[in-house]
Structure formats: C-alpha cells, structure tokens
Protein backbone atom coordinates (compact mmCIF):
# COMPACT_ATOMS: atom_id res chain seq x y z
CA UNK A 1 -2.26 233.87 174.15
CA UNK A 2 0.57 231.93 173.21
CA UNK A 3 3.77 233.48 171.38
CA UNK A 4 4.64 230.53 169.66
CA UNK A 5 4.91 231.28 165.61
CA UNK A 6 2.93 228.06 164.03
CA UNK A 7 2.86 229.93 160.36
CA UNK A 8 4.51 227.75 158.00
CA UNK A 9 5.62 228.30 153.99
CA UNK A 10 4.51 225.80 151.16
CA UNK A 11 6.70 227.94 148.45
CA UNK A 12 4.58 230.59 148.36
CA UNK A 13 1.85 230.16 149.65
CA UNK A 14 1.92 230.90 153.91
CA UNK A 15 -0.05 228.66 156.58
CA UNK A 16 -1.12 230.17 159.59
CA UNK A 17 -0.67 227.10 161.17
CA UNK A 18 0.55 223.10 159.75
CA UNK A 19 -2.71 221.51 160.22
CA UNK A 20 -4.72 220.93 156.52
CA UNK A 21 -7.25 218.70 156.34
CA UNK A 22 -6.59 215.81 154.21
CA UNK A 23 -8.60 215.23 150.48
CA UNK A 24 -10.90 212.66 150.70
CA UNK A 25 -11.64 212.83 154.44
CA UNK A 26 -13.09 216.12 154.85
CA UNK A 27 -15.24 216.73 151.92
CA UNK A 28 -15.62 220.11 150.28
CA UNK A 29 -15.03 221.80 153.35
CA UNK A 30 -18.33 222.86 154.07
CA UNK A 31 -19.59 219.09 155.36
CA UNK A 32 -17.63 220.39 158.66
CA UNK A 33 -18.20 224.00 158.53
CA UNK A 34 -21.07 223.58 161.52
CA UNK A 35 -18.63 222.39 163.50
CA UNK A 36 -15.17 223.02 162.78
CA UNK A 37 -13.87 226.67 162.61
CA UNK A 38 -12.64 226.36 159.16
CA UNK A 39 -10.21 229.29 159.29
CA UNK A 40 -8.95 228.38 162.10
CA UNK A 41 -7.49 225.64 159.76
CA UNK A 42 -3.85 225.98 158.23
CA UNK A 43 -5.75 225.01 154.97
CA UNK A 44 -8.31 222.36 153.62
CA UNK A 45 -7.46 220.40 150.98
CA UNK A 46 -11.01 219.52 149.28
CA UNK A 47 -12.17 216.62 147.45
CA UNK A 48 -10.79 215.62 144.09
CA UNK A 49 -11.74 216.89 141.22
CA UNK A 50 -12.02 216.08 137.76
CA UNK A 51 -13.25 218.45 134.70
CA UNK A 52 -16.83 216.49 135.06
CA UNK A 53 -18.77 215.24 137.69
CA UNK A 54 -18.27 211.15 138.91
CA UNK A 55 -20.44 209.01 140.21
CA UNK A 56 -17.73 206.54 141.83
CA UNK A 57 -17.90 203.09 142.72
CA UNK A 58 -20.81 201.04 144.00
CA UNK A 59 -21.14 200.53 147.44
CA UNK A 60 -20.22 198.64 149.51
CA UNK A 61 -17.43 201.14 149.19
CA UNK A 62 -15.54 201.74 152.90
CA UNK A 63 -14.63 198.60 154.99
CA UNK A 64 -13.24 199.08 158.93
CA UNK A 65 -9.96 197.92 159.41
CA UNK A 66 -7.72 196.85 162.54
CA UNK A 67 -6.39 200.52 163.23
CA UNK A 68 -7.10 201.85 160.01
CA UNK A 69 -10.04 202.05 157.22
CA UNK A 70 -10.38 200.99 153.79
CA UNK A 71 -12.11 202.96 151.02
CA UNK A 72 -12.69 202.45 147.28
CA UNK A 73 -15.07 205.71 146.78
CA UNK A 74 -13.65 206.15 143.30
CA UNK A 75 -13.13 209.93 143.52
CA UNK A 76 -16.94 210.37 143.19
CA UNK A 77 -17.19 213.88 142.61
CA UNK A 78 -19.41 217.04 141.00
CA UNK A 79 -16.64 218.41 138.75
CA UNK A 80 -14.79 221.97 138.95
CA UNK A 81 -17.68 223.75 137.18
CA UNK A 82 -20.08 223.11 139.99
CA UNK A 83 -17.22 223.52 142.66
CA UNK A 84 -16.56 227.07 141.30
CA UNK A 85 -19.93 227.31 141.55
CA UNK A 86 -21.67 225.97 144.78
CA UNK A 87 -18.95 225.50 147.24
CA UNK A 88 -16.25 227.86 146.38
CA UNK A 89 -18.13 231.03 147.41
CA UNK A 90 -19.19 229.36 150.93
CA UNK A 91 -15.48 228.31 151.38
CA UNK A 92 -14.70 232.04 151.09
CA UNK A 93 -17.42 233.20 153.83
CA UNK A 94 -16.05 230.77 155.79
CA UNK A 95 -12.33 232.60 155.14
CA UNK A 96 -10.95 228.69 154.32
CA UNK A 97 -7.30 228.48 153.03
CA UNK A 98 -8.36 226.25 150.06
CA UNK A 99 -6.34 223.81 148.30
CA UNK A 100 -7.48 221.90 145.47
CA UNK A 101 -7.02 218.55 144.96
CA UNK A 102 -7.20 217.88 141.13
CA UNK A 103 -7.53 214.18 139.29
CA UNK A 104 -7.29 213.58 135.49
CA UNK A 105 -6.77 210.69 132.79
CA UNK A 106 -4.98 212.51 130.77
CA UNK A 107 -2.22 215.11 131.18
CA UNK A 108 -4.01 217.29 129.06
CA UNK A 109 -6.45 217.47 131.59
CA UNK A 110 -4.75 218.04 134.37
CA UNK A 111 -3.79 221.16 132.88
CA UNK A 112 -7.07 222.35 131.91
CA UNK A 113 -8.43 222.23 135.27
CA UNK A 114 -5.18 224.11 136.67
CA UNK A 115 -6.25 226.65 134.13
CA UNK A 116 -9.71 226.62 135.21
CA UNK A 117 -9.29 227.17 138.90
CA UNK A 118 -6.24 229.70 137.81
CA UNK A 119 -9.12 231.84 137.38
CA UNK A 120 -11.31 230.99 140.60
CA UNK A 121 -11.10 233.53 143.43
CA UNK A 122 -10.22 232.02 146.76
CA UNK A 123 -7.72 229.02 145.28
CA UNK A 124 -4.49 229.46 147.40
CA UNK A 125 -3.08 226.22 145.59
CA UNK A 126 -3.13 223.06 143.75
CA UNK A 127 -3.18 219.29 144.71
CA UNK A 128 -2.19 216.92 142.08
CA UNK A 129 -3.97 213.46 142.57
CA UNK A 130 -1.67 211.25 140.77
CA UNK A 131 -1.41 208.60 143.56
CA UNK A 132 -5.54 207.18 143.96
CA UNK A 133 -4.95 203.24 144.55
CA UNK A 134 -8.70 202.95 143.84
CA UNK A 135 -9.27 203.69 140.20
CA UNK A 136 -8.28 201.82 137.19
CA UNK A 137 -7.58 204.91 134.95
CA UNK A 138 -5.55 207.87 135.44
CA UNK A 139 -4.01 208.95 138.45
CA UNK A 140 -2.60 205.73 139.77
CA UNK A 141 -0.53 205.20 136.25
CA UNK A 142 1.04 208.69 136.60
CA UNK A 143 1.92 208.61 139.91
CA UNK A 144 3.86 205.02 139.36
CA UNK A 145 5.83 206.63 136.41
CA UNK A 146 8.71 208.48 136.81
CA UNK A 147 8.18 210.00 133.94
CA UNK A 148 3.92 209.73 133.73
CA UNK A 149 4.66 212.05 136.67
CA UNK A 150 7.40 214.68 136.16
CA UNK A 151 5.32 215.34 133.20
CA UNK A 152 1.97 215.96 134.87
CA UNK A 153 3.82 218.38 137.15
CA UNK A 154 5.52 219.98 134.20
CA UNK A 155 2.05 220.75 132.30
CA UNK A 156 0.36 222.10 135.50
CA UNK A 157 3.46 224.04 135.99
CA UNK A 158 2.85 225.66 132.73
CA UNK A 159 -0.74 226.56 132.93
CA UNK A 160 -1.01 227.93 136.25
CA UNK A 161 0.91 230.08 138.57
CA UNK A 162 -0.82 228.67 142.06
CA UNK A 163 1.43 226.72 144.01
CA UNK A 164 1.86 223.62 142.43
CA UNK A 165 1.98 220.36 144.97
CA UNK A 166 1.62 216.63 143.73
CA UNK A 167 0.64 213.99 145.88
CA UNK A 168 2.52 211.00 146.18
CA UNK A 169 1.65 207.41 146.36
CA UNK A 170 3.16 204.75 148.91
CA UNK A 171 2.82 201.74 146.28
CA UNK A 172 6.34 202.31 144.77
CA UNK A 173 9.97 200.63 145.56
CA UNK A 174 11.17 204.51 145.87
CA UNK A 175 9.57 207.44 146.72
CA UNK A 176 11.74 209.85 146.89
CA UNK A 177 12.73 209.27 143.30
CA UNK A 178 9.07 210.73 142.93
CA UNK A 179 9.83 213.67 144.55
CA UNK A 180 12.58 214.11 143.07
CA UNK A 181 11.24 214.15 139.55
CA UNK A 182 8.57 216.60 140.91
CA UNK A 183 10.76 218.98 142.02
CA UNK A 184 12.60 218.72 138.85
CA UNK A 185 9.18 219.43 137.23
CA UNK A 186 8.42 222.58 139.15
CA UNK A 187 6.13 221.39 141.92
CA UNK A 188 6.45 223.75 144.85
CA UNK A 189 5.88 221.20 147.67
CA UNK A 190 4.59 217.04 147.35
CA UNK A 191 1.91 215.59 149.88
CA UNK A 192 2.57 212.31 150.72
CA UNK A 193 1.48 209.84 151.89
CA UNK A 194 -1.68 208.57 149.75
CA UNK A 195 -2.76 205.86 151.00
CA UNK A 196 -1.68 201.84 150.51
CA UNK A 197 -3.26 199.85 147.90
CA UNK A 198 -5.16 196.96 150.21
CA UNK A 199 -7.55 194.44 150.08
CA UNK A 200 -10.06 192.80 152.41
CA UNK A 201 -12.21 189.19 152.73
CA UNK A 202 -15.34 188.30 153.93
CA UNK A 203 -14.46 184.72 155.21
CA UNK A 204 -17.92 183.67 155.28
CA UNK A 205 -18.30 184.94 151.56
CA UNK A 206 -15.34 184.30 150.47
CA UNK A 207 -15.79 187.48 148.88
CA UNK A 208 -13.95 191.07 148.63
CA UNK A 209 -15.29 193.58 150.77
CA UNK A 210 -15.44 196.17 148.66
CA UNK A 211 -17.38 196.63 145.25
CA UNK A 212 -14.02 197.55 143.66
CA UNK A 213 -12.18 194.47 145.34
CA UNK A 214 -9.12 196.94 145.80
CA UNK A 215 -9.06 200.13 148.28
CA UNK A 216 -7.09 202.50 150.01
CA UNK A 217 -5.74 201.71 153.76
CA UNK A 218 -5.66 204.59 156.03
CA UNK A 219 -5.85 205.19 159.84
CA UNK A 220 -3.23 204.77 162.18
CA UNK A 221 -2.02 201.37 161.00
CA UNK A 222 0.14 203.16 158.10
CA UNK A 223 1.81 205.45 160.27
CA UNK A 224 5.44 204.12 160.70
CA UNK A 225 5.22 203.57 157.03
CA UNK A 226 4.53 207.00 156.21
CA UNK A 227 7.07 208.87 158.62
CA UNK A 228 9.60 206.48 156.94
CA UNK A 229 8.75 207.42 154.05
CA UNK A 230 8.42 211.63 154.63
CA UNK A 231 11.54 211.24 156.29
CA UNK A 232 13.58 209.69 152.92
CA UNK A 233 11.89 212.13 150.96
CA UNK A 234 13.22 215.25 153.27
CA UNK A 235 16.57 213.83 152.49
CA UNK A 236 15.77 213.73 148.84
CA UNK A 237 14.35 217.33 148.13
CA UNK A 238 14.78 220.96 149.12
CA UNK A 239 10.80 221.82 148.26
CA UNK A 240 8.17 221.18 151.43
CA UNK A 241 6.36 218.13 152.41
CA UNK A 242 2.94 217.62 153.28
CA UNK A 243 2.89 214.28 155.38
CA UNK A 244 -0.09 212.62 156.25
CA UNK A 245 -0.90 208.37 157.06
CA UNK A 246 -2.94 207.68 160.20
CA UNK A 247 -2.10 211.15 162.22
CA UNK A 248 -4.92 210.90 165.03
CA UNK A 249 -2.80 213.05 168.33
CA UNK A 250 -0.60 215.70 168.52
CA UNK A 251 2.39 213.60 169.33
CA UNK A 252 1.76 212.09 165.19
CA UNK A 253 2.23 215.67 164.11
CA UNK A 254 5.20 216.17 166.21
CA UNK A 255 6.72 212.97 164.79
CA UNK A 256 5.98 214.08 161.23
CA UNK A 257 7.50 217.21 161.63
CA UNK A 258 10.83 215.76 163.09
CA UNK A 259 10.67 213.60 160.20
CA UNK A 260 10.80 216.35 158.02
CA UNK A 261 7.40 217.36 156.90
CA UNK A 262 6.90 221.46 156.72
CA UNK A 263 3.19 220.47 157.62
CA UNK A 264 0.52 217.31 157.98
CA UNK A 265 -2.80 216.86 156.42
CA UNK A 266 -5.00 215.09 158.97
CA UNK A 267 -7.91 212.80 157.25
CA UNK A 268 -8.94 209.31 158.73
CA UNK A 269 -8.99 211.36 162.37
CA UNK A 270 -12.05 213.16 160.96
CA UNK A 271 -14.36 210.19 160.77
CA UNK A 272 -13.42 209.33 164.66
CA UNK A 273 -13.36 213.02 166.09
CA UNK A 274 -14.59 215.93 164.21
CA UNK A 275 -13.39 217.74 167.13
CA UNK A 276 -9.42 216.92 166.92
CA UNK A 277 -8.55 220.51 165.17
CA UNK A 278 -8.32 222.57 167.94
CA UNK A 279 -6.86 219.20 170.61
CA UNK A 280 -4.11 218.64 167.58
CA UNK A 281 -3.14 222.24 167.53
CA UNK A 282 -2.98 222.73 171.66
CA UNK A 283 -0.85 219.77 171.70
CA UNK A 284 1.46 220.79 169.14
CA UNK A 285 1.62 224.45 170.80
CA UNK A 286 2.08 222.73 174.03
CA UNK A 287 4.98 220.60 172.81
CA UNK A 288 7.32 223.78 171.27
CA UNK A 289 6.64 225.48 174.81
CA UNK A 290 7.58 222.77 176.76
CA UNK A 291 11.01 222.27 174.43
CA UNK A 292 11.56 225.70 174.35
CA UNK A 293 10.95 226.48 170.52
CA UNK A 294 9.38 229.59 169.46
CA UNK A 295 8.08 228.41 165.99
CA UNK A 296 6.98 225.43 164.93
CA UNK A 297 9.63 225.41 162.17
CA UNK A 298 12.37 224.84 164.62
CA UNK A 299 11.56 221.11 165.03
CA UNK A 300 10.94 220.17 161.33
CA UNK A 301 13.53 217.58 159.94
CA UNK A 302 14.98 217.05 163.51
CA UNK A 303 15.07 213.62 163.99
CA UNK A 304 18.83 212.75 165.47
CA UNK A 305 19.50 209.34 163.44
CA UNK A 306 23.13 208.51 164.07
CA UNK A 307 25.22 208.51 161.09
CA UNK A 308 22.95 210.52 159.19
CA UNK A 309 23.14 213.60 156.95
CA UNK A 310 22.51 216.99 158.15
CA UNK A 311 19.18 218.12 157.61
CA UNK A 312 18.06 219.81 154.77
CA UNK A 313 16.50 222.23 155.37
CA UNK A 314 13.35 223.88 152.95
C-alpha cells in the first residue's frame, strides 16, 4: 500500500483524496454506484438543484464536439425535497462524500435551500451554481456580476454553516475578480471552471444543434483555458480551488494541481470511461512517488513561471 498522503482540505471540510466528480456529469451519485466505488471518491458533487423539480430543455439537448461535448440540459432536476428524500439516504449507504450543487433565480433562494440541506444528514458541503451558460434565468446573471455574486455567497454564508464553495464561470474578461469577491463574501473554496458558453450548426439545416441554440462546451478542448484560468485565480485568493475543464488522464490532474488547484472535479471523462476513478488516482499516486513527494499537497501551485510571484499557498 502506498504511503503517499492524497487527503486534501476544502476549509473545513477534509478529502481523502482530490478526485470529486464533477455536477452535471455524474448524476446523483447513485447512476454510477454499480460501478464506481463511490467512497473511494474524494467527494461527488451531485446534480443541481433548485427548491422544485425542472423539467429542462427539449431535446435535442447534448451535441458531440471535436474534443469536447456540448450540452444545454437546462439543470433538469427533481428538487431538494425529493433529493433529501430518495437519493440522500442511498448516498449515505454508499459512505459518498456529498457535495451539493445548488441553483436559484433569486438570492433568496439560494439561501433557502442552504438552509434546507443545513439540516440533511450526510451534506459535507455546498456548491453554488451561479455560472450555468445554458439557462436564461438565474445563475448565469449572478455569476457575471461582481456584485450579483459576492452577494449570493454572502446570503448562503449566512444561512448555513457547511462549507460554502461557488462555482465560477469562464464567460467573463476576469475571473479572478470573481474569486476574489467570493472570498470576500465568505466562500470557503470556488470550483471553476464551468463550462464555455458555445454554439453549434447543422450545415445541412442551417439550424442550431441544440433545442436551446446555446450550450455548454466541455471535454478536453477547454483544457488550456481552464488551467489558465485556475492558475490566475491561485494568484488571486488564499481560499482552495476546485479546477475542472476537460480532465480525462492523470497527467490533467497533475497539471491542475501545479496550477494551483487544492483538487479537480472530473465530469466529461465519465461519459467516455466510467472506469477512470481508480486509473486517475494510480496515476496521480504514481506521479508523487516517482518525484519524490509524500502528499499530494506538495505539488499544488508549483508551476515555475519565470518572473512570477511566489506561490500562495491555501
């Protein structure tokens, strides 16, 4: 058995390892649960939720992309009440880290739902969805608004004491002003990336692709954009990142990390290779033994850019 230490600290809430599964891409958890190990899993960060359940868009609603995939599902969803309810308990059996990604129109209830699950045994923290490309109401607003977000994180900051972690979106001239204002507002780690507002064509058509003409682009092909991006923020803020954007090997979570990401949610991966969990997390071990590091912390903000800052370190 390896001696390598993998835990790693979102404020304060510990990771036995810096793998989470990405919103959106893995379900409620329990979709996998035949045939992933889920607490072998540094933690799963479920579906969004809203107070009530969503139907989403129409379909067609996920168009293949050259190294990447767009999606307009419009945060379908079967609201907290029946989460609590139907998949929370299973998530337990399963002994799942759970984080909760949460969506709202309104800040008001964005706070109502961090009370809600406040009270829901087996919670370890909080997503904040203010970053979803692929709805007209809500989310996207607050998450391009500096101040549309600090408040969000504010109010959730009030009404729960759960780790508090907002997710950032891509489709801004500065994103580390975001997480600034977050960690001005409390938040005890951001996620980021969300993915990149995108469209696509049928030539033949001359029609969108999607029902919702606008998606999400994930996969592979946002990559350099994202570690860019996690690696401005690291410079930016003291709290922990979350990085995500196309991870699909181990050598993408290594890069993340160097970047300066405390841990990586893994999501498009999922739709290729159910199986990448335990390949990801061999790698990464693999990597710290071969460089001589005895905990996966040792490599995160890294990167040697010449003429750079000192790291800072979370």
């Amino acid at each position: 058995m390896s001696s390598i230490n993998l835990t790693v600290n979102l404020g304060q809430l510990q990771l036995k390892n810096p793998l989470v599964a990405a919103s959106g891409c893995f379900g409620y958890g329990t979709e996998y649960s035949d045939v992933v190990d889920l607490s072998t899993l540094g933690a799963i960060a479920v579906k969004g939720l809203f107070l009530q359940e969503r139907p989403g868009h129409v379909p067609p609603r996920i168009v293949e992309t050259p190294s990447g995939m767009l999606n307009a599902i419009g945060l379908q969803g079967i609201g907290v009440r029946r989460f609590i309810d139907e998949r929370l308990p299973a998530l337990r059996k399963h002994r799942a880290v759970v984080i909760v990604n949460i969506c709202g129109t309104t800040v008001d209830e964005y706070a109502e739902l961090a009370r809600i699950l406040s009270d829901a045994p087996g919670v370890a923290a909080l997503e904040l969805n203010i970053s979803c490309p692929n709805i007209k109401e809500g989310g996207i607003t607050f998450g391009c608004d500096l101040r549309g977000a600090h408040d969000v994180v504010s109010a959730v900051r009030r009404a729960t004491s759960l780790p508090v972690i907002p997710k950032l979106t891509p489709n801004v001239t500065d994103v580390a002003s975001f997480a600034r204002a977050a960690e001005e507002a409390g938040a005890d780690a951001v996620s980021l990336v969300n993915t990149f507002l995108a469209m696509a064509i049928d030539v033949e058509t001359r029609r969108p692709r999607l029902s919702n003409v606008f998606g999400g682009l994930s996969g592979p092909a946002i990559r350099p954009i994202a570690v860019r991006m996690v690696y401005e923020c690291r410079q930016a803020v003291r709290i922990p990142i979350m990085g995500m954007g196309g991870i699909m090997t181990a050598e993408d979570v290594v890069e993340f990390l160097v970047a300066g990401a405390d841990a990586v949610q893994v999501g498009t991966a999922n739709f290729v290779d159910p199986f990448v969990w335990p390949k990801l997390l061999d790698g990464l071990t693999g990597y710290l033994e071969r460089h001589g590091h005895g905990a996966v912390r040792d490599i995160v903000g890294t990167v040697a850019v010449p003429g750079a800052a000192q790291r800072i370190s979370s």
